[in-house]
Protein backbone atom coordinates (compact mmCIF):
# COMPACT_ATOMS: atom_id res chain seq x y z
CA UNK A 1 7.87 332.89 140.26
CA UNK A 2 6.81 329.39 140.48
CA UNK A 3 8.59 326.72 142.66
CA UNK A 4 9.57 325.05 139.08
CA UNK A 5 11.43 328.00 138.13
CA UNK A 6 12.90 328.41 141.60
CA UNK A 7 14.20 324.63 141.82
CA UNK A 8 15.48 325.51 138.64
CA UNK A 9 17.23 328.86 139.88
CA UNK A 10 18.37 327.24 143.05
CA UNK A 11 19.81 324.28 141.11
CA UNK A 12 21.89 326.85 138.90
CA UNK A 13 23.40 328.76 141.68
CA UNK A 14 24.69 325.15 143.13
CA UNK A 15 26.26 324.32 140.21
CA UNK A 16 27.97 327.55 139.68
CA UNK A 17 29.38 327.37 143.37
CA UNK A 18 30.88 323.99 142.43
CA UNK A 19 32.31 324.89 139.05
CA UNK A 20 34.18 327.79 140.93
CA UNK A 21 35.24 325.79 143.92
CA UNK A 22 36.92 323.59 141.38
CA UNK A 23 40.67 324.05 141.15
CA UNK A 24 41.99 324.72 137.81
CA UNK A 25 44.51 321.54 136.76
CA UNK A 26 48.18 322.41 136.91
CA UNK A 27 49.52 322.29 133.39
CA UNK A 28 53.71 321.78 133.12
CA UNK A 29 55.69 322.47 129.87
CA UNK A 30 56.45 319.39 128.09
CA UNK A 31 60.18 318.41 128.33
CA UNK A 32 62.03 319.73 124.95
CA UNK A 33 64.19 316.89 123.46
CA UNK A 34 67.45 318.30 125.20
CA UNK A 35 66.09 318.21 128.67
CA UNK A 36 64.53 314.51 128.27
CA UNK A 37 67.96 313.51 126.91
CA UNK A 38 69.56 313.99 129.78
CA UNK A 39 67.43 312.94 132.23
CA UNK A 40 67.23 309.86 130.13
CA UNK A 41 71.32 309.94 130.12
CA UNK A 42 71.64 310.82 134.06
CA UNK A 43 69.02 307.68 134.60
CA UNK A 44 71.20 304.74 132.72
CA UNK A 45 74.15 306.05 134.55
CA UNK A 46 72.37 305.70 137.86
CA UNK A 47 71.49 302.59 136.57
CA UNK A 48 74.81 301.37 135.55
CA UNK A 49 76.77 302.66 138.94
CA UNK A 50 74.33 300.38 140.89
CA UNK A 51 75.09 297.93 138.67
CA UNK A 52 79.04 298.02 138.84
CA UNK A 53 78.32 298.12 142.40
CA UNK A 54 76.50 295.24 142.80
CA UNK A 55 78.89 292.87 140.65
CA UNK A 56 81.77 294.66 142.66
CA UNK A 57 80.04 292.78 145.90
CA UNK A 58 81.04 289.23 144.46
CA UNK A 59 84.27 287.17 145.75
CA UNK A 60 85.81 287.58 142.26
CA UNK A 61 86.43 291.27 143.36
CA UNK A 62 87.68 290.06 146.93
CA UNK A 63 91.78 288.83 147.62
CA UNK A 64 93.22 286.07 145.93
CA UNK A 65 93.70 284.80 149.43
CA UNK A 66 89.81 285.68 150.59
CA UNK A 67 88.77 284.05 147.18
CA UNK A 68 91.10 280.97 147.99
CA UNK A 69 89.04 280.82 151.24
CA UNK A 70 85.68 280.79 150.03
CA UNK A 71 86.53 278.32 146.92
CA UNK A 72 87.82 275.37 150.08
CA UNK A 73 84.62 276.09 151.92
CA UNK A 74 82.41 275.97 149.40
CA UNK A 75 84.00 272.34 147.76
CA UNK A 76 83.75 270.91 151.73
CA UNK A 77 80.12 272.35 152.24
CA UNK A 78 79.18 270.82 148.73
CA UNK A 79 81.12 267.29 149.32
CA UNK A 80 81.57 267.61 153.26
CA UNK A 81 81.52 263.77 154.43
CA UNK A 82 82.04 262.28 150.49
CA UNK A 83 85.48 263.66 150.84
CA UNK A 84 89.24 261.55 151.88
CA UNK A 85 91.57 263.63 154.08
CA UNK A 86 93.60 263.97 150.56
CA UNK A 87 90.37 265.79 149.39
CA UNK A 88 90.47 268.16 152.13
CA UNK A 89 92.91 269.46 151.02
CA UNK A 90 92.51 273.49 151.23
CA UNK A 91 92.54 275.55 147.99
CA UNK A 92 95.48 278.14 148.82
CA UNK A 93 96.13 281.78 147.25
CA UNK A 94 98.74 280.76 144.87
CA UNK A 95 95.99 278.29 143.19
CA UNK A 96 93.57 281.40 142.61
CA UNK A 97 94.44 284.36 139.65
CA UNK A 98 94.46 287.97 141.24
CA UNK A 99 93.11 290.24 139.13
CA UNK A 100 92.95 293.61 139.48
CA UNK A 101 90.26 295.44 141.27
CA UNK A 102 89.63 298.15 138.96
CA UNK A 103 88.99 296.01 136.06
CA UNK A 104 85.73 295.48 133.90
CA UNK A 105 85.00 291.90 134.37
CA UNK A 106 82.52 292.67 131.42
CA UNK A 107 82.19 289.30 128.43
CA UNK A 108 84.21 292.06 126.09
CA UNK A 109 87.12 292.36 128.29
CA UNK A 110 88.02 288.90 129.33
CA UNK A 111 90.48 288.13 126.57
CA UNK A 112 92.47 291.09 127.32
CA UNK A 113 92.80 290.18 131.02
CA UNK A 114 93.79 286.61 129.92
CA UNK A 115 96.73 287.84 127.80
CA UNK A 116 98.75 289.18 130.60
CA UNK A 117 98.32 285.64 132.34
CA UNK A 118 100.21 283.92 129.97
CA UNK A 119 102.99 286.22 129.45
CA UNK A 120 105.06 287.20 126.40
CA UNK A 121 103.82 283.78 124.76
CA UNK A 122 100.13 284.36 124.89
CA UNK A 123 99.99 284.47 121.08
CA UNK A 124 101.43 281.00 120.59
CA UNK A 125 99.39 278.98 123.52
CA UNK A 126 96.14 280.40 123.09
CA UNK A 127 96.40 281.14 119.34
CA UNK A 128 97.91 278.47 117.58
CA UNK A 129 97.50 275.11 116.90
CA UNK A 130 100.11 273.43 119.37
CA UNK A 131 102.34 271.06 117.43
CA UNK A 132 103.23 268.38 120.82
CA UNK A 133 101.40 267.69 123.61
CA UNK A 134 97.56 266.52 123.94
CA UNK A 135 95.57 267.51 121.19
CA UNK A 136 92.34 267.25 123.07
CA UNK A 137 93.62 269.33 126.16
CA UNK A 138 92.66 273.29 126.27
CA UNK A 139 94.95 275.80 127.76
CA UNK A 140 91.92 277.54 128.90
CA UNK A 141 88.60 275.95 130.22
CA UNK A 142 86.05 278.01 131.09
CA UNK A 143 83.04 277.18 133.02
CA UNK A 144 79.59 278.00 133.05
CA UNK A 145 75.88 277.22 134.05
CA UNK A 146 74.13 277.80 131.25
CA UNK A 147 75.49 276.89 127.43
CA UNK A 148 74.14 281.13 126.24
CA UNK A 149 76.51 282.01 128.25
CA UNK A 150 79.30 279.87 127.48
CA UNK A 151 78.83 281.09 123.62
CA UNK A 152 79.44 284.33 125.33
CA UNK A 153 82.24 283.88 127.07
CA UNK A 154 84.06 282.45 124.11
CA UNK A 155 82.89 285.53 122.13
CA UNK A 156 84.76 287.75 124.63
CA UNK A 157 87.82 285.51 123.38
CA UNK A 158 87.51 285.40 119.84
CA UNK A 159 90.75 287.41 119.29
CA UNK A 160 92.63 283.85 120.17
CA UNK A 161 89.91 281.86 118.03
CA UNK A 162 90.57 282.68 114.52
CA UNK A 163 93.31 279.92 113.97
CA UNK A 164 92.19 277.30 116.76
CA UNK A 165 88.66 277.13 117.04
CA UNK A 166 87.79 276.72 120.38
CA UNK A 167 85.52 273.56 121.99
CA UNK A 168 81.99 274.41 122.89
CA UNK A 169 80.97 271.78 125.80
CA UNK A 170 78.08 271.73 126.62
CA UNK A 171 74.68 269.78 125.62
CA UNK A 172 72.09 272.27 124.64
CA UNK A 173 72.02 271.67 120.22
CA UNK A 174 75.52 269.01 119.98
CA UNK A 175 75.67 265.67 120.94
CA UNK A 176 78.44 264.17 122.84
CA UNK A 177 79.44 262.19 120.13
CA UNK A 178 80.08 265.37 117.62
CA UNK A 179 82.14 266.78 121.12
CA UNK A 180 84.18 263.69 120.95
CA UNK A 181 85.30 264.24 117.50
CA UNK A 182 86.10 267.95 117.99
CA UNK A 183 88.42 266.91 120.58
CA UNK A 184 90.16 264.78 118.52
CA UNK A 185 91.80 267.96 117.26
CA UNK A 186 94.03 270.63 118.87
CA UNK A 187 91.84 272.80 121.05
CA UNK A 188 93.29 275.93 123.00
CA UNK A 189 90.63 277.23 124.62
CA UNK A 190 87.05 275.69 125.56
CA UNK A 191 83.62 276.75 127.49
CA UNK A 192 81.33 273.84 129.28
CA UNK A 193 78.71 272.82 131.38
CA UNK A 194 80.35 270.96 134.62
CA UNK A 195 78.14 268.19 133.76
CA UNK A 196 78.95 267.78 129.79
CA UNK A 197 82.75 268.26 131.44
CA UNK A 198 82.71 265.69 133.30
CA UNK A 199 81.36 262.94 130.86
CA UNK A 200 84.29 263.59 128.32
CA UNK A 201 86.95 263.94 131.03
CA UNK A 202 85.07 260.96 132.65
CA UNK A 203 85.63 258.99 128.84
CA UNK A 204 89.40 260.28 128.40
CA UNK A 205 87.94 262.80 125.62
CA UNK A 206 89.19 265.92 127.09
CA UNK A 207 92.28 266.02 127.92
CA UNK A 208 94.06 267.73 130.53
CA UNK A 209 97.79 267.84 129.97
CA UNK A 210 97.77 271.61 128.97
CA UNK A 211 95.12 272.71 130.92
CA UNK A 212 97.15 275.58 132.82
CA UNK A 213 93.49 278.19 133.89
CA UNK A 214 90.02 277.40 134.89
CA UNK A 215 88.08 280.41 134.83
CA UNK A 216 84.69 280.47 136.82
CA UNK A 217 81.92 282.31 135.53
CA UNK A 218 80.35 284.14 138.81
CA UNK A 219 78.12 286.17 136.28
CA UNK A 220 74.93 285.99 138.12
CA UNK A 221 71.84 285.37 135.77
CA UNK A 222 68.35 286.66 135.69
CA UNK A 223 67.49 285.03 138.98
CA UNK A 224 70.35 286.17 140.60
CA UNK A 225 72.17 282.38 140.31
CA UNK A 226 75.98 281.64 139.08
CA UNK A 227 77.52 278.39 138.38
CA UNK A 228 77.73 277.67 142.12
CA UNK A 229 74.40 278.50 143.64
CA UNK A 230 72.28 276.63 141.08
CA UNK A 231 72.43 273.36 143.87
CA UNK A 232 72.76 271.00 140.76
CA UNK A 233 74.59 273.06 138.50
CA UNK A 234 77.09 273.51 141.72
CA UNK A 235 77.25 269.84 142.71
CA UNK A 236 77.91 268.83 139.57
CA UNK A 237 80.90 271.71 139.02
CA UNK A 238 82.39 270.01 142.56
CA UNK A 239 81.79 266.78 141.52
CA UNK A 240 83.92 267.33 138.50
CA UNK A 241 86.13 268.97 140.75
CA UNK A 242 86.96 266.14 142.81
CA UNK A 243 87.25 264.00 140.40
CA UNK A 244 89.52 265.66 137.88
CA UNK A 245 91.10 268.44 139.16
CA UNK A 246 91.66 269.13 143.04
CA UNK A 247 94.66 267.11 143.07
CA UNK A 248 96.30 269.38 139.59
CA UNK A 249 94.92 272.66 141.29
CA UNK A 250 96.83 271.37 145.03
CA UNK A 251 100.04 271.08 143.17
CA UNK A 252 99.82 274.26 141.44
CA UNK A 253 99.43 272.88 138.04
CA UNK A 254 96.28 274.33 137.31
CA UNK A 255 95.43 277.98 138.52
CA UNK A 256 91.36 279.22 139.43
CA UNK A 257 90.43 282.53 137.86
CA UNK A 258 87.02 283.84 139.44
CA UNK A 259 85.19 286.22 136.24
């Protein structure tokens, strides 16, 4: 034999060796359609437990009296120094709506916990267009950090919309001046901006002679942020604070609700 042929031969029998030292892949069964369904199913509702939990960890979900707490601390942390002894103040539990710790705090279900807060008369305040008092003055003011999610808020309420339209306030797409006008009618319920707020309560444009609930959207966005841990977003909603409202909210004319 010559040494070609046995480099050749030699070459061969290496090869072979390898090839059958080689494990075979392991080859699984592709999911049928049933299977895959729910795994997809038992995913989203591991998905959606964590999430529940997670919003569940927020002060809304805490006492009125914890909430009460944590409102006063975080107005004299904001303001600290800026503030008179009148301004200090403390929020108490009686200023702050208790609702229920089971409840969805989901945009689809705030109307229906805001119906129970006004009693048997609901359908009249929020609903129709009030006949005495100040026409540019909401029953309801919501507020938010971002105008998207005001829009959604006042979707959630739309079953008290269809009569009264409600005030959008904030400045992303309508200028002050088109707010102004809006105001000029009845408006029961309305969704803002602190800072858009402030300039028409600041200008006499929003009224607050009805104003009974502000509700305080602690939705927490993309970044994780809410209306008070953007630091301008939150000065701004204390500023407002201060300047309209602390003293109506002390004397239990105008009521928190943390959503």
């Amino acid at each position: 034999m010559s040494s070609v042929a046995r480099k050749r031969k030699r070459a061969s029998g290496v090869s072979s060796a390898t090839n059958s030292s080689r494990k075979k892949p392991f080859l699984t069964r592709p999911l049928t359609k049933k299977k895959a369904k729910a795994k997809g199913s038992q995913k989203d509702e591991q998905e959606t437990l964590g999430g529940r939990a997670a919003e569940k960890s927020g002060v809304q979900w805490c006492a009125n009296k914890d909430q009460a707490k944590w409102l006063t601390a975080s107005f004299h942390s904001a303001l600290g120094t800026a503030l008179s002894p009148l301004e200090l103040d403390p929020i108490t539990e009686d200023s702050v709506v208790q609702l229920t710790e089971d409840c969805d705090h989901s945009v689809d279900k705030l109307g229906t916990h805001m119906k129970p807060l006004f009693g048997p008369t609901w359908r009249e305040v929020l609903c129709e267009e009030a006949r005495v008092g100040d026409p540019g003055s909401p029953v309801i003011l919501v507020l938010c950090s971002s105008a998207i999610r005001c829009v959604e808020l006042l979707r959630g309420m739309k079953m008290f919309t269809s009569k009264c339209k409600p005030a959008k306030l904030f400045a992303k797409h309508i200028k002050l001046e088109e707010q102004i006008s809006l105001l000029e009618k009845h408006v029961n319920i309305a969704a803002g901006t602190p800072n858009r707020v402030r300039k028409l309560m600041d200008i006499g444009a929003l009224g607050l002679g009805r104003l009974c609930l502000v509700v305080v959207d602690l939705h927490c966005d993309a970044k994780g942020l809410t209306v008070l841990s953007v630091p301008q977003v939150m000065r701004d909603f204390w500023e407002l604070y201060r300047a309209h409202l602390h003293q109506r909210v002390v004397a239990k004319q105008v009521q928190f609700c943390l959503y």
